[in-house]
PDB file of N, CA and C in Angstrom:
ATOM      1  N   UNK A   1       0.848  -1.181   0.000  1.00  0.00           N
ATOM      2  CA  UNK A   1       0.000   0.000   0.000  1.00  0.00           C
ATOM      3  C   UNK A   1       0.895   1.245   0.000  1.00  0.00           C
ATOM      4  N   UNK A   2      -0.062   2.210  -0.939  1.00  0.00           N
ATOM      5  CA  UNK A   2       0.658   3.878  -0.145  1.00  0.00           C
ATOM      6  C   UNK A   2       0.830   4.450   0.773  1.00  0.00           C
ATOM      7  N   UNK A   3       1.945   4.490   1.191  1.00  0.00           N
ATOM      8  CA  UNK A   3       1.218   5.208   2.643  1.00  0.00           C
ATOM      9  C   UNK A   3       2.405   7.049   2.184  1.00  0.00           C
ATOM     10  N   UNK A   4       1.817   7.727   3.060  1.00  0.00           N
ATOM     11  CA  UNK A   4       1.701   9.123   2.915  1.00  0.00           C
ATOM     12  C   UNK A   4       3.840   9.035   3.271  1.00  0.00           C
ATOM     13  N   UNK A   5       4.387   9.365   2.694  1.00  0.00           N
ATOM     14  CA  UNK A   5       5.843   9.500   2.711  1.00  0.00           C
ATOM     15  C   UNK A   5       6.289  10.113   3.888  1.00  0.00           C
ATOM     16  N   UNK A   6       6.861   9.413   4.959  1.00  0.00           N
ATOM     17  CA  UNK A   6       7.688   9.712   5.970  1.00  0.00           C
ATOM     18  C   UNK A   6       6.440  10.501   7.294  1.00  0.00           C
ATOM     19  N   UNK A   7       5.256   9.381   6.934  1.00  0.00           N
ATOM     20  CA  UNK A   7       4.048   9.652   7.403  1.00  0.00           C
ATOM     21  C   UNK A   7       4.408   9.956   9.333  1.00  0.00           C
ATOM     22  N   UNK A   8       5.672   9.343   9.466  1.00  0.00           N
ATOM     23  CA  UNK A   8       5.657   9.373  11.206  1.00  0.00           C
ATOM     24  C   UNK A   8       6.470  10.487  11.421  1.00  0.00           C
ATOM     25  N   UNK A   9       6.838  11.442  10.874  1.00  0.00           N
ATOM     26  CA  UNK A   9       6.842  12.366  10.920  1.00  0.00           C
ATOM     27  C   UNK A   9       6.185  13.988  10.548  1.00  0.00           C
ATOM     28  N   UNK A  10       4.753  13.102  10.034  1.00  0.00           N
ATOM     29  CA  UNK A  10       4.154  14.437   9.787  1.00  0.00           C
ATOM     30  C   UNK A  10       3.721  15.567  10.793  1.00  0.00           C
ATOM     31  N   UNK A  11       3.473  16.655  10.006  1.00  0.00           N
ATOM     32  CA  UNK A  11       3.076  17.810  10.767  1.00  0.00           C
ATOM     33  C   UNK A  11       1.416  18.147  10.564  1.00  0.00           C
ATOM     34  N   UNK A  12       0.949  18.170  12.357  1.00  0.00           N
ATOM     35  CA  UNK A  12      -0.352  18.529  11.746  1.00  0.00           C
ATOM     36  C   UNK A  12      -0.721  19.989  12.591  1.00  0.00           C
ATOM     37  N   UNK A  13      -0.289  21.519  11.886  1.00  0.00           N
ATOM     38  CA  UNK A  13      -0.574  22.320  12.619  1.00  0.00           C
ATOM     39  C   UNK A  13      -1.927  22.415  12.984  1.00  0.00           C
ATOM     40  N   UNK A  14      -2.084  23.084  14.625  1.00  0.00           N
ATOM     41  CA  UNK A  14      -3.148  22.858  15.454  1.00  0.00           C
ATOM     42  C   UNK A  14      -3.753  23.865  14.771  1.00  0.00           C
ATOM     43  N   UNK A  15      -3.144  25.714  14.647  1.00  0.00           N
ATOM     44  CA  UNK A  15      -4.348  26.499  14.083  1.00  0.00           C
ATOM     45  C   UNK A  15      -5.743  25.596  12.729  1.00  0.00           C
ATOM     46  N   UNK A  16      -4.580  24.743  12.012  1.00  0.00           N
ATOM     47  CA  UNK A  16      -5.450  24.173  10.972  1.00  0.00           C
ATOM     48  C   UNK A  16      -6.850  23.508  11.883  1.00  0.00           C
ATOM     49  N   UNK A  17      -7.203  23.560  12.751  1.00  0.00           N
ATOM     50  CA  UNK A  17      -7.637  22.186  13.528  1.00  0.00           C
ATOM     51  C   UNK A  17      -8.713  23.920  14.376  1.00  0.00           C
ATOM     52  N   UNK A  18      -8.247  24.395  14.987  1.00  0.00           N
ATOM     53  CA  UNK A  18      -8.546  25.634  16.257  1.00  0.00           C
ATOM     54  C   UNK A  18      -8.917  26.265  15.267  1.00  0.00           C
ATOM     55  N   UNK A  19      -8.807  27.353  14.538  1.00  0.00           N
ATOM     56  CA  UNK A  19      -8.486  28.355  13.907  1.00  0.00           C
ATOM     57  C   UNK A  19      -9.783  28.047  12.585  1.00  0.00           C
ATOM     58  N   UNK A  20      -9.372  27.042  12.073  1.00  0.00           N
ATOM     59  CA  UNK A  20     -10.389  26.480  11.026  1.00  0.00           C
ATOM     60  C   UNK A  20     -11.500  25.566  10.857  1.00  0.00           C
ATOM     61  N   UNK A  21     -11.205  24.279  10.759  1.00  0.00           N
ATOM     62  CA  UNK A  21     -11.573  23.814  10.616  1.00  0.00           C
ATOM     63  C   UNK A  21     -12.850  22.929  11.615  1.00  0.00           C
ATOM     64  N   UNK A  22     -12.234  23.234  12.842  1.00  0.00           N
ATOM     65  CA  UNK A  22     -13.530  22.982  14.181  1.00  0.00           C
ATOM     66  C   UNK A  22     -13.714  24.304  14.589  1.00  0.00           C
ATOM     67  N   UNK A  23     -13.324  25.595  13.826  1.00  0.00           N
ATOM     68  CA  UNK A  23     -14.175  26.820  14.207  1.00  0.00           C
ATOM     69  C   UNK A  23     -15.179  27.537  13.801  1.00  0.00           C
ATOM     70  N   UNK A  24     -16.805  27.007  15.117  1.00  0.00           N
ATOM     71  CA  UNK A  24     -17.564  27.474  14.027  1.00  0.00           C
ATOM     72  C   UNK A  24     -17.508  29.025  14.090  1.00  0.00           C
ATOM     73  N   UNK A  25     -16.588  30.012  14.405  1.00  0.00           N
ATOM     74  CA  UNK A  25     -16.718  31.373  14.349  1.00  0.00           C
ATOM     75  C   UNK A  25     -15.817  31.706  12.649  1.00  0.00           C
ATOM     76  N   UNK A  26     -14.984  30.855  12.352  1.00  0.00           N
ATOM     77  CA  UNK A  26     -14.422  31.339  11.252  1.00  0.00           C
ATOM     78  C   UNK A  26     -15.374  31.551   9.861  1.00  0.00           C
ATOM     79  N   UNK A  27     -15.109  32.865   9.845  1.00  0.00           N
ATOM     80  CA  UNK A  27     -16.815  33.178   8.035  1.00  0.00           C
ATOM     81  C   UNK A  27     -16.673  32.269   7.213  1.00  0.00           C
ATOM     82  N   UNK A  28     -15.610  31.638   6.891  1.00  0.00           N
ATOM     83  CA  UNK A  28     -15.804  30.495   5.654  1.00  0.00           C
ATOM     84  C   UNK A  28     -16.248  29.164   5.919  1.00  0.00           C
ATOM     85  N   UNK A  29     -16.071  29.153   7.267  1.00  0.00           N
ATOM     86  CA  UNK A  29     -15.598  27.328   7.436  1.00  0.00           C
ATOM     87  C   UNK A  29     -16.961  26.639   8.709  1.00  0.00           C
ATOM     88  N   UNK A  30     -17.460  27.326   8.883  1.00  0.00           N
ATOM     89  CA  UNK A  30     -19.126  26.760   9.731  1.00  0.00           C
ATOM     90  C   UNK A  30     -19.279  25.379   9.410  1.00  0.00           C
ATOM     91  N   UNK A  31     -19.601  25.537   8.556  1.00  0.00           N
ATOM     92  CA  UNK A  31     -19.721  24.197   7.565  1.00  0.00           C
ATOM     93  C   UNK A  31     -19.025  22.666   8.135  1.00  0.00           C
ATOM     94  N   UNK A  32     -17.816  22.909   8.095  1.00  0.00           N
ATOM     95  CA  UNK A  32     -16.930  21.830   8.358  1.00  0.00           C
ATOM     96  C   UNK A  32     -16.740  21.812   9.773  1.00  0.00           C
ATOM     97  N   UNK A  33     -16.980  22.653  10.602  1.00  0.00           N
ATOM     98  CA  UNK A  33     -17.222  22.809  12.110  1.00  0.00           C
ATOM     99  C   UNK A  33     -18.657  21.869  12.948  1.00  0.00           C
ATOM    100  N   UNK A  34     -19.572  22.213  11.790  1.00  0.00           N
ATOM    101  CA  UNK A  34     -20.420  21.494  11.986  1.00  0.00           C
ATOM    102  C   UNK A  34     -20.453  20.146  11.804  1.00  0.00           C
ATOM    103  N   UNK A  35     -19.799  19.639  10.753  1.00  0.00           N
ATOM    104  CA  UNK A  35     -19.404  18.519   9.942  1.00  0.00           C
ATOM    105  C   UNK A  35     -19.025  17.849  11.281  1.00  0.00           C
ATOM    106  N   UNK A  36     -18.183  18.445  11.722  1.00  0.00           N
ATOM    107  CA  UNK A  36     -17.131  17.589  12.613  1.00  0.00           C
ATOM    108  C   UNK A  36     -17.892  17.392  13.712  1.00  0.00           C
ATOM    109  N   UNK A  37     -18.448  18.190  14.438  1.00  0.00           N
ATOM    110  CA  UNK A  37     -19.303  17.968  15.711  1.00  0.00           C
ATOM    111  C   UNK A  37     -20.525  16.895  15.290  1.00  0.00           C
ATOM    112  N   UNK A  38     -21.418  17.168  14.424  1.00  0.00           N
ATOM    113  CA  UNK A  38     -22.507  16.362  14.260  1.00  0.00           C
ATOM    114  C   UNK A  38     -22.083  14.626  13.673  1.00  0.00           C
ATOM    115  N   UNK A  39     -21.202  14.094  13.286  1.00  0.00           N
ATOM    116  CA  UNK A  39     -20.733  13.533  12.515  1.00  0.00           C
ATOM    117  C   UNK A  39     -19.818  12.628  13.551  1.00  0.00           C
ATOM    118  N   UNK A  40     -18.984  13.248  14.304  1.00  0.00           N
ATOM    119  CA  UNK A  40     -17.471  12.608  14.968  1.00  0.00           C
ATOM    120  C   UNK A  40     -17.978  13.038  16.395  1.00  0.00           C
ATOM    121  N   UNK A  41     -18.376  14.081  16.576  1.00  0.00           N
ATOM    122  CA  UNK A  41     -18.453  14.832  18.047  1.00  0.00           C
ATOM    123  C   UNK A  41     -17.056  15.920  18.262  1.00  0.00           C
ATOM    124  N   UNK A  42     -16.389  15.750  17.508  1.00  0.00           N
ATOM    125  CA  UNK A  42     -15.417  16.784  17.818  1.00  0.00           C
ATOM    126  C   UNK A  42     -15.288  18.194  17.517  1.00  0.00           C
ATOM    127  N   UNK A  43     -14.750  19.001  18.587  1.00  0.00           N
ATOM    128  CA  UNK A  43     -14.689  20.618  18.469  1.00  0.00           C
ATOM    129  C   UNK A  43     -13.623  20.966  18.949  1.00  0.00           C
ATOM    130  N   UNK A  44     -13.981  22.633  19.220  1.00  0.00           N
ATOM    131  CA  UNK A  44     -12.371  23.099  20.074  1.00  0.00           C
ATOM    132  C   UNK A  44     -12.059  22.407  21.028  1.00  0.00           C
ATOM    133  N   UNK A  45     -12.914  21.867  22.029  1.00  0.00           N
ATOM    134  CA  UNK A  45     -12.665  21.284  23.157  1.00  0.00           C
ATOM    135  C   UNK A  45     -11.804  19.946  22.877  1.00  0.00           C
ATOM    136  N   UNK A  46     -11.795  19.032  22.089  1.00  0.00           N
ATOM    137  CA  UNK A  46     -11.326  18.160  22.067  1.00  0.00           C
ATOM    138  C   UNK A  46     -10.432  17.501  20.669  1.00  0.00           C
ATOM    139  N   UNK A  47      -9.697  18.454  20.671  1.00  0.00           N
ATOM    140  CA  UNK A  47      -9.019  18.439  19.054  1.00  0.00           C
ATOM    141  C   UNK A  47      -8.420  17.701  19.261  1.00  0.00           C
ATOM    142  N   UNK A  48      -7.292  17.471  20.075  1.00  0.00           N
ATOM    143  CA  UNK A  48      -6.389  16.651  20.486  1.00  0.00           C
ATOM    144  C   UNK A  48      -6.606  15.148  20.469  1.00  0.00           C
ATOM    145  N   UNK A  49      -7.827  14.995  20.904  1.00  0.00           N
ATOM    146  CA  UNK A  49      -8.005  13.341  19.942  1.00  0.00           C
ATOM    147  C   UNK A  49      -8.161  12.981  18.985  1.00  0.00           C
ATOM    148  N   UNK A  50      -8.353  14.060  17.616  1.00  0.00           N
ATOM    149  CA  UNK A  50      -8.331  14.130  16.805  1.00  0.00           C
ATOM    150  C   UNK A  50      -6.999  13.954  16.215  1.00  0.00           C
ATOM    151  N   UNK A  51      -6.289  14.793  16.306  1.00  0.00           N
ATOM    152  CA  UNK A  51      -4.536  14.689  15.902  1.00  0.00           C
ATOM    153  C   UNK A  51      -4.381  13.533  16.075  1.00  0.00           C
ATOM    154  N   UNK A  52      -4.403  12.650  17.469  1.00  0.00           N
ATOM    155  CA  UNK A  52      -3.839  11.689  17.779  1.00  0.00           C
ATOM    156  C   UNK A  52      -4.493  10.635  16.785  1.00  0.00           C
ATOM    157  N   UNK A  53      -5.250  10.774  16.474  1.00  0.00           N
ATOM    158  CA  UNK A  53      -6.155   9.612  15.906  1.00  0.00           C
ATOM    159  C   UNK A  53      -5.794   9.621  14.037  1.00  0.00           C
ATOM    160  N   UNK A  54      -5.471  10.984  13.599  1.00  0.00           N
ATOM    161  CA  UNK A  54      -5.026  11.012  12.350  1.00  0.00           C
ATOM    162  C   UNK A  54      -3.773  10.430  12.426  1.00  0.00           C
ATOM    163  N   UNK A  55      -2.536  10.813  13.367  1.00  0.00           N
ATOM    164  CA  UNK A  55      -1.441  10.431  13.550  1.00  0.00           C
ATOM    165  C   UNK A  55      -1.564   9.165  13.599  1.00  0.00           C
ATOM    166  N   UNK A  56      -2.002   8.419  14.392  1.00  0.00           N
ATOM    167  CA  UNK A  56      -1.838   6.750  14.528  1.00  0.00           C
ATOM    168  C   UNK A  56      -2.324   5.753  13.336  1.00  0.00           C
ATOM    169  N   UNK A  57      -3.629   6.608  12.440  1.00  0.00           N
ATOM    170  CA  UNK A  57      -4.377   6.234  11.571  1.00  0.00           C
ATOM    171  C   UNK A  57      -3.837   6.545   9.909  1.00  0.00           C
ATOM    172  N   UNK A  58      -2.308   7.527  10.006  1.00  0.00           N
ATOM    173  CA  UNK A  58      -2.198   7.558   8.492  1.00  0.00           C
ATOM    174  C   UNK A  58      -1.443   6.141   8.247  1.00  0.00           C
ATOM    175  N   UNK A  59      -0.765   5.451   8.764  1.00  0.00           N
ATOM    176  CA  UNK A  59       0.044   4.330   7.866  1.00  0.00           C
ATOM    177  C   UNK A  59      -0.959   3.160   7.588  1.00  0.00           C
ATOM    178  N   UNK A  60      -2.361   3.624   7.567  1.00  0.00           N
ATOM    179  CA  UNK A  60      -3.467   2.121   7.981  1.00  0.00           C
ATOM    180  C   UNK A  60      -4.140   2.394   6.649  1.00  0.00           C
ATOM    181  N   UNK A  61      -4.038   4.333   6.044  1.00  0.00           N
ATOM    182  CA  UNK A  61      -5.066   4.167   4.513  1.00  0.00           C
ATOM    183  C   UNK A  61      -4.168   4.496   3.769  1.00  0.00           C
ATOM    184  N   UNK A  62      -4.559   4.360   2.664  1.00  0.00           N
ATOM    185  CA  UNK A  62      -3.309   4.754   1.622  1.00  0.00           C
ATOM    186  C   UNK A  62      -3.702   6.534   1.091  1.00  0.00           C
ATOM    187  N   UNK A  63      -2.082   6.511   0.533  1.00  0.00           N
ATOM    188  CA  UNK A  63      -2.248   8.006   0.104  1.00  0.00           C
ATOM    189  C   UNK A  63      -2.163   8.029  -1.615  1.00  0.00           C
ATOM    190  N   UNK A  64      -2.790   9.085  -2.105  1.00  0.00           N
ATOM    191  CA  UNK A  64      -3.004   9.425  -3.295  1.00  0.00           C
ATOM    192  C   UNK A  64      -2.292  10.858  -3.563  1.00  0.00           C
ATOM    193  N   UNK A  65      -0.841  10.204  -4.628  1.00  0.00           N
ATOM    194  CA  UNK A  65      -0.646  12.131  -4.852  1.00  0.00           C
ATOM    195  C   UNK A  65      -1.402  12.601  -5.202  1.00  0.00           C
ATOM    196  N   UNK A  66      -1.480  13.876  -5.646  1.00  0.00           N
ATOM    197  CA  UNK A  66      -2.651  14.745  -6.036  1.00  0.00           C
ATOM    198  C   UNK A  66      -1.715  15.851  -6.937  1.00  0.00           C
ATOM    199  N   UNK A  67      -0.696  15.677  -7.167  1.00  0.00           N
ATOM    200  CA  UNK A  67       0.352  16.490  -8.340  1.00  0.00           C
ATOM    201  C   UNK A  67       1.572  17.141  -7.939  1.00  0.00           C
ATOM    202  N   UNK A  68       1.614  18.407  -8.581  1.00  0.00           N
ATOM    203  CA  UNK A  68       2.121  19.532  -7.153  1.00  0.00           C
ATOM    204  C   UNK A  68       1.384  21.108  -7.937  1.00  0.00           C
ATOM    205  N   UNK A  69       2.151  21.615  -7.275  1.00  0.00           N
ATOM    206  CA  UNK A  69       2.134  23.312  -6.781  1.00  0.00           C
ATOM    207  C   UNK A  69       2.890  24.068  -6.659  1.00  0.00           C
ATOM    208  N   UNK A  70       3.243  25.144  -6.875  1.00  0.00           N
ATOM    209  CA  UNK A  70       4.517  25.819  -6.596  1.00  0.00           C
ATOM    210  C   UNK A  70       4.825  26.063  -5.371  1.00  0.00           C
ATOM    211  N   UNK A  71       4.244  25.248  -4.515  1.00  0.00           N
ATOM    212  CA  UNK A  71       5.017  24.746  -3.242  1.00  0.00           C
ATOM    213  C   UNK A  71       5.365  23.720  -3.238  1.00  0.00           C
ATOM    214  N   UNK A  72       5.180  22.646  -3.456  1.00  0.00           N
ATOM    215  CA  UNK A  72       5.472  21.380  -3.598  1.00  0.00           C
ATOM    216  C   UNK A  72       4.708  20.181  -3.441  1.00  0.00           C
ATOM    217  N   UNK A  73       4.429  19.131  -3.448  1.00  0.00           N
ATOM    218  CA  UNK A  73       3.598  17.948  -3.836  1.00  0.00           C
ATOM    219  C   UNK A  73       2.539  17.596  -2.620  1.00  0.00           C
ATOM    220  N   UNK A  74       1.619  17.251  -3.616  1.00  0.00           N
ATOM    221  CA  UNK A  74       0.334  17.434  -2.932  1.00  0.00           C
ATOM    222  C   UNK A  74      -0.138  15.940  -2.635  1.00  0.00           C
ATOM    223  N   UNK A  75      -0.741  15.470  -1.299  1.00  0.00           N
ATOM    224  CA  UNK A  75      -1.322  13.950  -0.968  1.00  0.00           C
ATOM    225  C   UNK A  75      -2.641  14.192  -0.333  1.00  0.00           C
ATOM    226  N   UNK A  76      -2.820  13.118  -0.653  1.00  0.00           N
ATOM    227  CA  UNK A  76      -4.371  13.141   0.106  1.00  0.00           C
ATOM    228  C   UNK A  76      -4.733  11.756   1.058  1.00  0.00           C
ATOM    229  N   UNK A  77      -4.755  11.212   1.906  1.00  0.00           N
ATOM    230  CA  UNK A  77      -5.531  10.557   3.025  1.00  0.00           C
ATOM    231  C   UNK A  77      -6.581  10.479   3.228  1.00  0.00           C
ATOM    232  N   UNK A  78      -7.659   9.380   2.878  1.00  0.00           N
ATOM    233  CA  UNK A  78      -8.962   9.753   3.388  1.00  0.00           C
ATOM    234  C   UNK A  78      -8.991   8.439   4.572  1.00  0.00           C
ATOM    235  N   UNK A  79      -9.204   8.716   5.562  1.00  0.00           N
ATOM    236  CA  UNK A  79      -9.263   7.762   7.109  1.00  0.00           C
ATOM    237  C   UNK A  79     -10.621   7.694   7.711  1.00  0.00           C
ATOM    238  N   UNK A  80     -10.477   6.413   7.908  1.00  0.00           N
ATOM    239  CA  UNK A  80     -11.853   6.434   8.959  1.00  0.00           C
ATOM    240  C   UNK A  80     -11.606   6.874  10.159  1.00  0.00           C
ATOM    241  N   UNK A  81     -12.012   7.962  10.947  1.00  0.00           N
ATOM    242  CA  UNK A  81     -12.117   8.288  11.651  1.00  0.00           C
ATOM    243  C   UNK A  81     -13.096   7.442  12.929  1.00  0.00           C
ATOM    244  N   UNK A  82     -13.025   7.043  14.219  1.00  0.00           N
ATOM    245  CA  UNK A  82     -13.856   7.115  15.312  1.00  0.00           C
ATOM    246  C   UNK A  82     -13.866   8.235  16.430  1.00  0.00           C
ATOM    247  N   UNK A  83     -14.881   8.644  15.874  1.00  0.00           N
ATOM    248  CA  UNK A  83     -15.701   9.674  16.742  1.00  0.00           C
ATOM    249  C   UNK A  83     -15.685   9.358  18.443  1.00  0.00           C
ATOM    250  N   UNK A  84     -15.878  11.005  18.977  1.00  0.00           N
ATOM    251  CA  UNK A  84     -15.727  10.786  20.568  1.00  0.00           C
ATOM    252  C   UNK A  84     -17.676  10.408  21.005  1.00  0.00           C
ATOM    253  N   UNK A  85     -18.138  10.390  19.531  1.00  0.00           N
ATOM    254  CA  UNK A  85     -20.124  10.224  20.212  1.00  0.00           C
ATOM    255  C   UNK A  85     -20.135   8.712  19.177  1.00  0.00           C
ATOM    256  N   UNK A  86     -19.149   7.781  19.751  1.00  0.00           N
ATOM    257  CA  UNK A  86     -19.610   6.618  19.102  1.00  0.00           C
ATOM    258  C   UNK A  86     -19.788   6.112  17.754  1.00  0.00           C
ATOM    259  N   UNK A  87     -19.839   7.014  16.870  1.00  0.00           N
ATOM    260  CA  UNK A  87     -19.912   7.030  15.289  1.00  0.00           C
ATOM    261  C   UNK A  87     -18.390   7.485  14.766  1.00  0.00           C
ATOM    262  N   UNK A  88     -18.874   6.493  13.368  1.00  0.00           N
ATOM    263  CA  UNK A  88     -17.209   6.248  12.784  1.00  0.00           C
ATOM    264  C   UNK A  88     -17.158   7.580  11.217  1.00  0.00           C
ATOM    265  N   UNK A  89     -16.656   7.953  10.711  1.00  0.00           N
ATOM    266  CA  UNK A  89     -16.913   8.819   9.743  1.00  0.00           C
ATOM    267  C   UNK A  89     -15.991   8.976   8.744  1.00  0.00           C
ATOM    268  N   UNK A  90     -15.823   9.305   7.487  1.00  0.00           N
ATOM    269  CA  UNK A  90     -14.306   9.131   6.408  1.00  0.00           C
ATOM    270  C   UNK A  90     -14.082  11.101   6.654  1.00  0.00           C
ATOM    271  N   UNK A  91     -12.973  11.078   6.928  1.00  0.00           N
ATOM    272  CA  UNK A  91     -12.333  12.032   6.849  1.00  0.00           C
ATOM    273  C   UNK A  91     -10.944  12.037   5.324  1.00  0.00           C
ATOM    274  N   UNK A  92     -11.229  13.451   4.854  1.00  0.00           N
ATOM    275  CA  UNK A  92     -10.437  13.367   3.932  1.00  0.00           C
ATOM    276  C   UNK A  92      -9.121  14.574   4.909  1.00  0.00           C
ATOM    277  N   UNK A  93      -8.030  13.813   4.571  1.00  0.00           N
ATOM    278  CA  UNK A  93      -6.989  14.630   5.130  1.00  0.00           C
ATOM    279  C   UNK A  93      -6.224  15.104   3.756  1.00  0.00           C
ATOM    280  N   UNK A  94      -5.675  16.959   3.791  1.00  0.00           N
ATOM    281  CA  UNK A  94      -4.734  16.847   2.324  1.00  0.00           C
ATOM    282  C   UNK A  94      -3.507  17.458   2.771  1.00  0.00           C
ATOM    283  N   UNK A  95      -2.003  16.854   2.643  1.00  0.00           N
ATOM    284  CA  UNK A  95      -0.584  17.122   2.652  1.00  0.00           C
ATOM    285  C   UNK A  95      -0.101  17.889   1.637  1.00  0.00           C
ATOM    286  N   UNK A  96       1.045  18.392   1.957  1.00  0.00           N
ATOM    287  CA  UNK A  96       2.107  18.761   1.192  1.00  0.00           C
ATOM    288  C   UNK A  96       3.551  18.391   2.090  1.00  0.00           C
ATOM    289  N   UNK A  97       4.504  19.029   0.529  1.00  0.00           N
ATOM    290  CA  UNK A  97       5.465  18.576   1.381  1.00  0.00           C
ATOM    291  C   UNK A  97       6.445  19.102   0.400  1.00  0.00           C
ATOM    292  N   UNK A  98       6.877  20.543   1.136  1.00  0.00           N
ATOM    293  CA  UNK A  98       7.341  21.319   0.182  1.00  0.00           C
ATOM    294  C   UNK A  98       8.726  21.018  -0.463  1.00  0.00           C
ATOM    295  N   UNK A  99       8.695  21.665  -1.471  1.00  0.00           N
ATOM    296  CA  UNK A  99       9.818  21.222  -1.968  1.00  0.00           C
ATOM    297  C   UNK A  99      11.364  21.871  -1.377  1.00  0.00           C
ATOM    298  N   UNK A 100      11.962  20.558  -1.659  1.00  0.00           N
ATOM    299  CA  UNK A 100      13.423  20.357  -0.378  1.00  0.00           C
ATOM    300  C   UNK A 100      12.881  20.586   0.672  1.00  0.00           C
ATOM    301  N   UNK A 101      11.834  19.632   1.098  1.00  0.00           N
ATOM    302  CA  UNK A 101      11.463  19.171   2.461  1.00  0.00           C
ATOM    303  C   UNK A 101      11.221  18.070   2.262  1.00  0.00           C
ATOM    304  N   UNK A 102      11.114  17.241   3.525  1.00  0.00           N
ATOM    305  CA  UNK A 102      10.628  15.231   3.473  1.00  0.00           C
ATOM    306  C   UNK A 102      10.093  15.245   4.184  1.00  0.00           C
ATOM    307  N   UNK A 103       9.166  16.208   4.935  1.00  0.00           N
ATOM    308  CA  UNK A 103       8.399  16.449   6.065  1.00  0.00           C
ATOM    309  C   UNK A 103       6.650  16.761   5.590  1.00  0.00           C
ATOM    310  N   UNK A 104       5.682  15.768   5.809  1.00  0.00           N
ATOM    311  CA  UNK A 104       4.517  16.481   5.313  1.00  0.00           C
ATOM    312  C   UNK A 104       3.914  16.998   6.454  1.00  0.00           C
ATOM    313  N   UNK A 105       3.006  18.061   5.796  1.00  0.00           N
ATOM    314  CA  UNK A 105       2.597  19.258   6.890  1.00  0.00           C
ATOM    315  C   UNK A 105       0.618  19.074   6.459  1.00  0.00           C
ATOM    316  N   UNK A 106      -0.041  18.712   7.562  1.00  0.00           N
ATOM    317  CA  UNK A 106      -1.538  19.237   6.755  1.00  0.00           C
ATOM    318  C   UNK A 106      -2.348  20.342   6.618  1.00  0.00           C
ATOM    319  N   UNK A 107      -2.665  20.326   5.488  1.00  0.00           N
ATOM    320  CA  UNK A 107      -2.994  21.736   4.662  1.00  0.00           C
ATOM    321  C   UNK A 107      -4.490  21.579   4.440  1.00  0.00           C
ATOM    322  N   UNK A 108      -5.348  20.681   5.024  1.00  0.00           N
ATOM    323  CA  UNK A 108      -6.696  20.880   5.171  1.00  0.00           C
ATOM    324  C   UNK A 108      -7.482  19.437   5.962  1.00  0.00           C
ATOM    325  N   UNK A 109      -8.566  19.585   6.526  1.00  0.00           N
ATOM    326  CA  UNK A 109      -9.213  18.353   7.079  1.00  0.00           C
ATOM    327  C   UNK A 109     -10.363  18.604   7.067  1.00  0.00           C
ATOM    328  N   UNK A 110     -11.219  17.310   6.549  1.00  0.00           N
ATOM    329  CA  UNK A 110     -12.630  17.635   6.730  1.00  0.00           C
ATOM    330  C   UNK A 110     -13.561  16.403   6.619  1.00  0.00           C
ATOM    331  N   UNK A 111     -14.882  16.162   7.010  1.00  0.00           N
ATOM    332  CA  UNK A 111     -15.160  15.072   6.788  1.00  0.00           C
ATOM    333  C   UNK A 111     -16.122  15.047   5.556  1.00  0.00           C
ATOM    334  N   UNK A 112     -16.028  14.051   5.398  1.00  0.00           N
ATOM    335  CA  UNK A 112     -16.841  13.463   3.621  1.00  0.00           C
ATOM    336  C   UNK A 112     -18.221  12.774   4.128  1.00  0.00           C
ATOM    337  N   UNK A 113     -18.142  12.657   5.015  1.00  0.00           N
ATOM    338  CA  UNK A 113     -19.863  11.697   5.410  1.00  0.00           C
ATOM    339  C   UNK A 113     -20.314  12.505   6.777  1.00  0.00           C
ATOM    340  N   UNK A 114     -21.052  13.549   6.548  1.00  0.00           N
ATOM    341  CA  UNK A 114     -21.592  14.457   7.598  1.00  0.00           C
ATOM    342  C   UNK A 114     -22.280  13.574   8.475  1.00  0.00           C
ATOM    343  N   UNK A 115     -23.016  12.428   8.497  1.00  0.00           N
ATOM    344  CA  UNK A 115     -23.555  12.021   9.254  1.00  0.00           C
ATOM    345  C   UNK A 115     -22.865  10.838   9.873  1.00  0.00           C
ATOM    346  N   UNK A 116     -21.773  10.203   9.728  1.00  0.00           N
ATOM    347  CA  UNK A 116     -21.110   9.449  10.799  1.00  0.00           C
ATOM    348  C   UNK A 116     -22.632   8.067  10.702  1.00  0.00           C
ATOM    349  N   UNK A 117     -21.236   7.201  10.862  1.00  0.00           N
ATOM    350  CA  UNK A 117     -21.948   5.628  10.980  1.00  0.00           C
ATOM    351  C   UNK A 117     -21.888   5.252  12.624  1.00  0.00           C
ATOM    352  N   UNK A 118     -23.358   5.015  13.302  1.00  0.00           N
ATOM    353  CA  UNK A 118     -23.116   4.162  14.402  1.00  0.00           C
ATOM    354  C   UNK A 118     -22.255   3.231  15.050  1.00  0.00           C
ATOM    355  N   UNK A 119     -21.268   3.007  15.756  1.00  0.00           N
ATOM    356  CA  UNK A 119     -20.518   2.197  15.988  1.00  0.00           C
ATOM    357  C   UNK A 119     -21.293   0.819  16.422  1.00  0.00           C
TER     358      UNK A 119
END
């Protein structure tokens, strides 16, 4: 299988996580704030099981480049996630990994099945 290149060392900045993507105050991103709470149960309060759970969970799905950019090469992860309200959900995770770096960093998270499967 693929797995995401030098995956045990990735970077998953927290603003991406605080800031965005579980914030429902940010004007663009409600959406995926909601996603995440109704779906997984997760928010600001509990991001941190989140990280941990992408971290332990990238060498288990495979990764798909996705090209590059004039930053450098683009992957994608989609993981099943288990939720802190019992339901399981596919999260799409997307990397880079700039060029003259071997370090991937994530550059977006969100889930693909708003409603989460019963465990």
């Amino acid at each position: 299988m693929d797995m995401l290149p030098n995956y045990e060392n990735a970077v998953i900045p927290i603003e991406k996580l605080t800031g965005y993507s579980l914030n429902y105050n940010h004007p663009k991103n409600r959406g995926k704030a909601l996603a995440f709470e109704l779906a997984l149960g997760f928010n600001l309060a509990n991001y941190r099981e989140l990280i941990t759970q992408v971290q332990e969970k990238l060498p288990l799905f495979k990764s798909v480049a996705r090209g590059t950019n004039k930053f450098g090469h683009l992957y994608q992860v989609i993981l099943t996630i288990d939720g802190v309200n019992n339901k399981q959900a596919e999260v799409l995770t997307a990397w880079i990994i700039e060029y003259g770096q071997k370090i991937p960093s994530l550059t977006s998270i969100y889930v693909t099945d708003k409603k989460g499967i019963k465990l």
